[in-house]
Protein backbone atom coordinates (compact mmCIF):
# COMPACT_ATOMS: atom_id res chain seq x y z
CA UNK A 1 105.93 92.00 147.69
CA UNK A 2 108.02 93.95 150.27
CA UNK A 3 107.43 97.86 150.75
CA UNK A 4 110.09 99.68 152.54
CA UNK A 5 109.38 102.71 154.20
CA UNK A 6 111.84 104.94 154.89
CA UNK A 7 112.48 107.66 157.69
CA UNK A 8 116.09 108.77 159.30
CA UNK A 9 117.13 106.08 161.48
CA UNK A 10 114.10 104.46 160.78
CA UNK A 11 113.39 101.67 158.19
CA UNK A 12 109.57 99.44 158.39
CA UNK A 13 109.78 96.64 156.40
CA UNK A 14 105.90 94.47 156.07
CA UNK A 15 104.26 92.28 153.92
CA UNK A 16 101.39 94.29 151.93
CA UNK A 17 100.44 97.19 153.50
CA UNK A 18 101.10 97.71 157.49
CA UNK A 19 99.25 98.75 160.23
CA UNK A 20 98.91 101.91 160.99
CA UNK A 21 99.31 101.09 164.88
CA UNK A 22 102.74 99.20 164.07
CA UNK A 23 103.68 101.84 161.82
CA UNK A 24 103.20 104.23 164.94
CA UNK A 25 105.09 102.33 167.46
CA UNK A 26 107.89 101.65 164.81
CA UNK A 27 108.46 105.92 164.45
CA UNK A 28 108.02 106.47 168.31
CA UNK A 29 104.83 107.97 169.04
CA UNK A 30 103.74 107.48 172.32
CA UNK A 31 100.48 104.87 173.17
CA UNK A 32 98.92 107.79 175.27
CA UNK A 33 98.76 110.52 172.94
CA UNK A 34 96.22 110.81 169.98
CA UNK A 35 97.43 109.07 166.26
CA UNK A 36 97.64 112.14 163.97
CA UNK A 37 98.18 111.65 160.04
CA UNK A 38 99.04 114.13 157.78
CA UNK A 39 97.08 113.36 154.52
CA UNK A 40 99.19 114.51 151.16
CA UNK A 41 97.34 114.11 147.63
CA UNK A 42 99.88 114.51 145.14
CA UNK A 43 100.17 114.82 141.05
CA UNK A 44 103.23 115.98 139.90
CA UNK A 45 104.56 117.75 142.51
CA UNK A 46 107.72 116.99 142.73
CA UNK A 47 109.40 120.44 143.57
CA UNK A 48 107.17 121.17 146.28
CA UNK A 49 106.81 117.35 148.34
CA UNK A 50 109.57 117.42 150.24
CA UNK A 51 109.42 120.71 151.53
CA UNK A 52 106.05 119.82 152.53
CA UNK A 53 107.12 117.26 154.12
CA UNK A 54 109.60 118.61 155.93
CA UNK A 55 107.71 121.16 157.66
CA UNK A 56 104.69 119.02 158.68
CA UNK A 57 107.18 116.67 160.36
CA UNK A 58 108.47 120.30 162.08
CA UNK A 59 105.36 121.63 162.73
CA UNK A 60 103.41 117.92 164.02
CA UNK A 61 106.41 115.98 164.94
CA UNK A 62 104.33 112.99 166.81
CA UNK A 63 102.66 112.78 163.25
CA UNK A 64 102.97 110.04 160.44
CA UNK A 65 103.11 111.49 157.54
CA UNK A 66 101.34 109.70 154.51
CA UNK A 67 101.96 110.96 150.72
CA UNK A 68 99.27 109.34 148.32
CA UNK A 69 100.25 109.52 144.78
CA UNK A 70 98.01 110.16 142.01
CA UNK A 71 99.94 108.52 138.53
CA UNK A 72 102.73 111.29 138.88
CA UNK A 73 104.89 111.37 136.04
CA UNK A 74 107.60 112.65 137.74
CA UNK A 75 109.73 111.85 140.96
CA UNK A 76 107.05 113.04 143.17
CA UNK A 77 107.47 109.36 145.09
CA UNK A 78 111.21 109.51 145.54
CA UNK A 79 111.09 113.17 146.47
CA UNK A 80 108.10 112.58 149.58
CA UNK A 81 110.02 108.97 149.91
CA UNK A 82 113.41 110.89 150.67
CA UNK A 83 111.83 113.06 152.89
CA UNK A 84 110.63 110.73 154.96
CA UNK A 85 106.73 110.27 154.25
CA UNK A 86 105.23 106.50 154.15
CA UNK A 87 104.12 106.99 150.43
CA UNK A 88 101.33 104.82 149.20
CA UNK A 89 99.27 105.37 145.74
CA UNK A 90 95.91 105.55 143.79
CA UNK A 91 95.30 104.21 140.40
CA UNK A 92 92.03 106.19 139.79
CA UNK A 93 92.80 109.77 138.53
CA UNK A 94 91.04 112.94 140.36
CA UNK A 95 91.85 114.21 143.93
CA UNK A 96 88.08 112.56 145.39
CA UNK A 97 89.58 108.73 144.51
CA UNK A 98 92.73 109.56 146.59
CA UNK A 99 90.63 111.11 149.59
CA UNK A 100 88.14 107.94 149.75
CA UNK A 101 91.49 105.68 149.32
CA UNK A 102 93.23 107.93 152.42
CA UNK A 103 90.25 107.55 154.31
CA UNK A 104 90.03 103.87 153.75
CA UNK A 105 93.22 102.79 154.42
CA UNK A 106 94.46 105.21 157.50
CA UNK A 107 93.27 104.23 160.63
CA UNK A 108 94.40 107.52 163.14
CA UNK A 109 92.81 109.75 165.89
CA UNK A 110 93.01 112.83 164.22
CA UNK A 111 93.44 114.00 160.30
CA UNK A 112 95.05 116.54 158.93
CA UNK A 113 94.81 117.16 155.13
CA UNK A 114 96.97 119.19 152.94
CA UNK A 115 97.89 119.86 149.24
CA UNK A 116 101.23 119.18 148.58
CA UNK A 117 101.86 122.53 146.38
CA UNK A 118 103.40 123.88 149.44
CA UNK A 119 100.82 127.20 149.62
CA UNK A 120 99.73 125.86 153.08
CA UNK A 121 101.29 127.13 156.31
CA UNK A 122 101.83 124.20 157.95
CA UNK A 123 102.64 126.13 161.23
CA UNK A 124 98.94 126.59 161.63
CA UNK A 125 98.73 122.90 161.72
CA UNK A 126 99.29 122.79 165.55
CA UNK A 127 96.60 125.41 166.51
CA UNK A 128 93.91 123.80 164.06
CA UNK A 129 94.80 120.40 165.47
CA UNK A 130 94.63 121.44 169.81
CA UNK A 131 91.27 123.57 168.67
CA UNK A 132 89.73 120.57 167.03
CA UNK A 133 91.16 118.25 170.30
CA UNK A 134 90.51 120.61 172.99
CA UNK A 135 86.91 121.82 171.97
CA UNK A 136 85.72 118.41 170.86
CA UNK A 137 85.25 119.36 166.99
CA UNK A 138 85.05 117.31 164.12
CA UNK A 139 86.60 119.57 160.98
CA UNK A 140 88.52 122.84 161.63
CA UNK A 141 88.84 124.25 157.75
CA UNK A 142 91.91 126.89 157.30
CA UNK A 143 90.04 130.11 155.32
CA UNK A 144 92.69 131.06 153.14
CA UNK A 145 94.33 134.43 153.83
CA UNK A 146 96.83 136.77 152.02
CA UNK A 147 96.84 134.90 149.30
CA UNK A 148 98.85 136.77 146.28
CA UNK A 149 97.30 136.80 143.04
CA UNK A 150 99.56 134.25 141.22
CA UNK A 151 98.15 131.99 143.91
CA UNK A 152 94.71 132.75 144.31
CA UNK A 153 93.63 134.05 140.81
CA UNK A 154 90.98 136.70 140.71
CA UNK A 155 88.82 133.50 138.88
CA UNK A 156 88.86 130.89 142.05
CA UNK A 157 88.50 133.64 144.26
CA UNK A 158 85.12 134.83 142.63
CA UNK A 159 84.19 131.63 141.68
CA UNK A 160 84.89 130.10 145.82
CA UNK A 161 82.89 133.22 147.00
CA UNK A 162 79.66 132.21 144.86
CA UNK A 163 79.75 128.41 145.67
CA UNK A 164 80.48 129.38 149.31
CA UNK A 165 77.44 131.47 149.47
CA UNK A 166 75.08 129.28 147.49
CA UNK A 167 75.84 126.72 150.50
CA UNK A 168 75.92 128.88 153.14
CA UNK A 169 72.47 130.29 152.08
CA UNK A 170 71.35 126.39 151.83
CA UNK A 171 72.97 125.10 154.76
CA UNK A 172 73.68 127.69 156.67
CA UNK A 173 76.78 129.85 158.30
CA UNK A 174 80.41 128.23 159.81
CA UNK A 175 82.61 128.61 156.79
CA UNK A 176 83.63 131.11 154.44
CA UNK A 177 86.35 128.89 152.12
CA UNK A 178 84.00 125.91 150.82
CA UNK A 179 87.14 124.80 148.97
CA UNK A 180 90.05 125.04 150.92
CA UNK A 181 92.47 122.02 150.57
CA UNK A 182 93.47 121.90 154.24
CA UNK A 183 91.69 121.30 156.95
CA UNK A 184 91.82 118.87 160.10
CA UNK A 185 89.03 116.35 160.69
CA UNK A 186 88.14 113.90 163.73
CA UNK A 187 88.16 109.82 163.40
CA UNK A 188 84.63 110.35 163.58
CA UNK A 189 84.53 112.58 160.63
CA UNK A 190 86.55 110.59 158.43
CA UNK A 191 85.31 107.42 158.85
CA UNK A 192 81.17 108.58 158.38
CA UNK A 193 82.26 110.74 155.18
CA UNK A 194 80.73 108.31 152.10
CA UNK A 195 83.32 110.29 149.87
CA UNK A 196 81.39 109.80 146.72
CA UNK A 197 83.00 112.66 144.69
CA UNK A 198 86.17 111.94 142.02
CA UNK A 199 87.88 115.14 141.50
CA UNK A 200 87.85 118.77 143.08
CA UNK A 201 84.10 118.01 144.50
CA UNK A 202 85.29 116.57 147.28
CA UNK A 203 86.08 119.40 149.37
CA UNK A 204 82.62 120.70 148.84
CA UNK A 205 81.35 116.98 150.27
CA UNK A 206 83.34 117.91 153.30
CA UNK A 207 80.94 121.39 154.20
CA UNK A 208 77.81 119.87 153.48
CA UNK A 209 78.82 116.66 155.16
CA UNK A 210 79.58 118.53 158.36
CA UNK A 211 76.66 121.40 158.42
CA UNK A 212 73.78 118.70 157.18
CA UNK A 213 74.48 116.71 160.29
CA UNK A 214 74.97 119.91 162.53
CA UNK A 215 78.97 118.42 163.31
CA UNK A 216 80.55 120.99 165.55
CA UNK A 217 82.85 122.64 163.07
CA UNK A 218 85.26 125.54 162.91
CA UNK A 219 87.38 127.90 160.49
CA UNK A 220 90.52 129.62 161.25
CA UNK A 221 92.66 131.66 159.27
CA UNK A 222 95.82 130.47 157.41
CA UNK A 223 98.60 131.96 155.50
CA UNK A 224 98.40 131.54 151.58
CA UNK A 225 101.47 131.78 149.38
CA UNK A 226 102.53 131.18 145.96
CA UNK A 227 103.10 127.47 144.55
CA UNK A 228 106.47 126.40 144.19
CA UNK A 229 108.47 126.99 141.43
CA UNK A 230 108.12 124.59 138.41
CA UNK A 231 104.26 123.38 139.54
CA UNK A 232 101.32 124.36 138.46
CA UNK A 233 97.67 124.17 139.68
CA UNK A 234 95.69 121.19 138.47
CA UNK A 235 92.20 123.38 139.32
CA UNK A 236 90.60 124.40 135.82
CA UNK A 237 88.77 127.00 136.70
CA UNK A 238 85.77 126.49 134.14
CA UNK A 239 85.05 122.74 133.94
CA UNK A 240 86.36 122.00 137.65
CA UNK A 241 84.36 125.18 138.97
CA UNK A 242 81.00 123.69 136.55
CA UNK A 243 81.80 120.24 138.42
CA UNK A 244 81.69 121.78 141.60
CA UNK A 245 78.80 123.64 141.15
CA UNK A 246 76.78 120.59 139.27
CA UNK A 247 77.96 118.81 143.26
CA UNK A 248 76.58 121.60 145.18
CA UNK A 249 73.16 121.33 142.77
CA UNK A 250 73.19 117.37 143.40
CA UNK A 251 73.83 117.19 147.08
CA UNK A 252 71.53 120.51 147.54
CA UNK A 253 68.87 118.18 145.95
CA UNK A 254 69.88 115.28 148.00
CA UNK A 255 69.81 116.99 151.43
CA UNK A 256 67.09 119.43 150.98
CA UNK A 257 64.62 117.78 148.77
CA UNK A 258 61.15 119.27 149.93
CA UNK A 259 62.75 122.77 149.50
CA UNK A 260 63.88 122.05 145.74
CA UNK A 261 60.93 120.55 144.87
CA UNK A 262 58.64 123.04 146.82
CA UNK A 263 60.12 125.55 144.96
CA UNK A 264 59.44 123.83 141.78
CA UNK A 265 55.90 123.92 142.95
CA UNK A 266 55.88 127.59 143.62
CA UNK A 267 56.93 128.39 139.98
CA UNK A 268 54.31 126.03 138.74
CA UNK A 269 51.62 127.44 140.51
CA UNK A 270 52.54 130.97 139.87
CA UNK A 271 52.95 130.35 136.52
CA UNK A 272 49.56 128.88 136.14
CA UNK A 273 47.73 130.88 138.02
CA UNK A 274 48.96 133.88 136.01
CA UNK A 275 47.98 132.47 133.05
CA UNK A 276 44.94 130.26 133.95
CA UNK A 277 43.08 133.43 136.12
CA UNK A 278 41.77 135.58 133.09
CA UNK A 279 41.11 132.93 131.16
CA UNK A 280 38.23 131.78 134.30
CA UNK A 281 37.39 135.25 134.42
CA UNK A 282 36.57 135.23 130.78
CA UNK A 283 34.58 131.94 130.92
CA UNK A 284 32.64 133.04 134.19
CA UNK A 285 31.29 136.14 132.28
CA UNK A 286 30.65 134.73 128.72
CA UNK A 287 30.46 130.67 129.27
CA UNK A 288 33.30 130.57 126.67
CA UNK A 289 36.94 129.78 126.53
CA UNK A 290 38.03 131.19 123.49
CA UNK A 291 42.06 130.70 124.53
CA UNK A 292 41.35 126.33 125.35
CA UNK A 293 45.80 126.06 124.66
CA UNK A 294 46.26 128.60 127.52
CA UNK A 295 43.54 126.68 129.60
CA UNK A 296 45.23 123.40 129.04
CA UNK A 297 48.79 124.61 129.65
CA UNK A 298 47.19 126.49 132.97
CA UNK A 299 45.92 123.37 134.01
CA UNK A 300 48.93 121.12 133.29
CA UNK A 301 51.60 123.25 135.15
CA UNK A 302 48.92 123.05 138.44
CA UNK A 303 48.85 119.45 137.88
CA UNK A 304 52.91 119.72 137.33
CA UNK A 305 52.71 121.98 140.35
CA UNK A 306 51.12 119.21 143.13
CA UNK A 307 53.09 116.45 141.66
CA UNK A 308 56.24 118.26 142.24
CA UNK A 309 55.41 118.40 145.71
CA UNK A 310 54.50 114.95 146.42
CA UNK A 311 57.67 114.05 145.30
CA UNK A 312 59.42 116.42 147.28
CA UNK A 313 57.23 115.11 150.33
CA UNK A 314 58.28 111.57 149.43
CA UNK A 315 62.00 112.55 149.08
CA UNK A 316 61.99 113.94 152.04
CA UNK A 317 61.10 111.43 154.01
CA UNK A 318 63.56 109.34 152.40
CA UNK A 319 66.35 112.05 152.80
CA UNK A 320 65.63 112.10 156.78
CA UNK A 321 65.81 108.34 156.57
CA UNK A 322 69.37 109.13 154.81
CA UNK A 323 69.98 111.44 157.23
CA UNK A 324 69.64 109.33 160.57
CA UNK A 325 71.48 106.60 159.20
CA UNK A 326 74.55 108.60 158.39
CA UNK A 327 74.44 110.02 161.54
CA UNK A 328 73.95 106.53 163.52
CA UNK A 329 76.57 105.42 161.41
CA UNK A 330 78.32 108.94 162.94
CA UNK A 331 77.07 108.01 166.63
CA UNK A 332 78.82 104.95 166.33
CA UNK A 333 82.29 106.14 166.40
CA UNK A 334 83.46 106.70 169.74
CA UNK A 335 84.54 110.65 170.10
CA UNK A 336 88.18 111.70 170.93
CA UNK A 337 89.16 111.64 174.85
CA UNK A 338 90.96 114.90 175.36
CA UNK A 339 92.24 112.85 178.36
CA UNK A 340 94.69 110.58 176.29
């Protein structure tokens, strides 16, 4: 089946889906600079797409510009399509299935993704993209900034500042917006992220992606404004801010599993020894154990105690055995010549 992909003065007809180096060479971008991409995930964002658009092609012009739809039931497609983006989609519902899809499909240099609610300044595109380039990074995050309520409600701010510092106090400092939608990432980045996540998760993967492998990372501050008008946030900020949270939890257990578990162990032991003590006491001055039920629970939690942390010695090992293969599988990608 044919896909035509329009831009002015420009029309790509292919087979299937097309290269992403023929796709370059048919819009003009020169073989010696880097491939940039502009990453949109879109639901029904039809008033705000080709705006976006628009001012990404502005602000990047050597960029292609790819608009992934997510079963919009509106014209989201002909609006990015109009405006000149190569628009491609995704079946499976929830922002994390587009990302792995993105990721899968677009083969580039350099990465920028963006909502397409049009609440990113995409004139901060060009700094974030030379700082990642000319300091050898692999994610430069945008920290959102004077963001006006109707944007940022007073919920997704307090709820971004907890999850931020539950995984800054885990995995330590280098960003302060664990779920900002825009943000610039390095082939090597991309193409080592497993992208397990389905929905809103996925920008928390990002992080702890970047800080448990020690990635060279950095955040700058962007503009935040008001969605367009007619659109409407597709963030819930109860089940999608439990989802998030349940991620952080999982991946926190997944990175980090002698600390969870040792910590299990500490309880245990506590626990036990506060309530096993007296009743030792008791039986080394009288040769009785009048309270046996507290002696048995005493004993079980110090059993529950040690066994907790053999398992989080055998995790572990297992998680650094995770660990080095992700970042082989890191290693592996050649970095970015700022030469090019």
């Amino acid at each position: 089946m044919s896909v035509i992909l329009e831009k002015p003065s420009v029309t790509v007809r292919a087979r299937g889906l097309q290269s992403d180096e023929s796709i370059a060479e048919q819009f003009g971008l020169a073989a010696n600079q880097p491939r940039v991409a502009v990453l949109i995930p879109c639901h029904n964002e039809e008033n705000a797409i080709g705006k976006v658009v628009s001012d990404f092609q502005h602000a990047l012009p050597e960029a292609v510009i790819y608009v992934y739809d997510n079963n919009s039931t509106d014209h989201t497609m002909l609006e990015a399509r109009a405006a000149g983006a190569i628009v491609r989609q995704e079946r499976l519902q929830g922002k994390g299935h587009v990302v792995r899809r993105m990721f899968a499909d677009i083969d580039a240099d350099v990465y920028v993704l963006v909502d397409g609610d049009d609440t990113y300044d995409a004139d901060a595109a060009g700094g974030m993209l030379r700082m990642l380039v000319d300091q050898q990074l692999d994610m430069v995050s945008a920290a959102r900034h004077g963001a006006v309520r109707d944007a940022y409600r007073l919920g997704h701010r307090l709820g971004n500042v907890l999850l931020t510092s539950v995984v800054v106090w885990v995995f330590g400092t280098g960003i302060s917006d664990l779920l900002s939608g825009y943000r610039v990432f390095s082939r090597r980045f991309v193409k080592s992220f497993p992208a397990l996540s389905s929905g809103f998760e996925t920008e928390t993967e990002f992080t702890i992606h970047a800080l448990a492998l020690h990635m060279p990372v950095r955040e700058v501050r962007a503009n935040y404004r008001n969605r367009a008008v007619g659109t409407h946030s597709k963030l819930n900020t109860y089940v999608d801010g439990i989802r998030i949270l349940r991620a952080i939890v999982t991946l926190i257990q997944h990175e980090r599993p002698l600390q969870v578990f040792s910590l299990a162990a500490l309880i245990g032991v506590c626990i036990g020894i506060d309530l096993g003590v007296p009743v030792v006491f008791e039986f080394l001055h009288t040769g009785l154990v009048p309270r046996l039920p507290t002696a048995v629970l005493a004993t079980g939690l110090m059993m529950l105690a040690a066994l907790s942390m053999c398992c989080g010695l055998i995790l572990d090992a297992v998680s650094r055995g995770r660990k080095e293969n992700k970042r082989l599988a890191y290693l592996a990608i050649p970095p970015l010549e700022t030469s090019r």
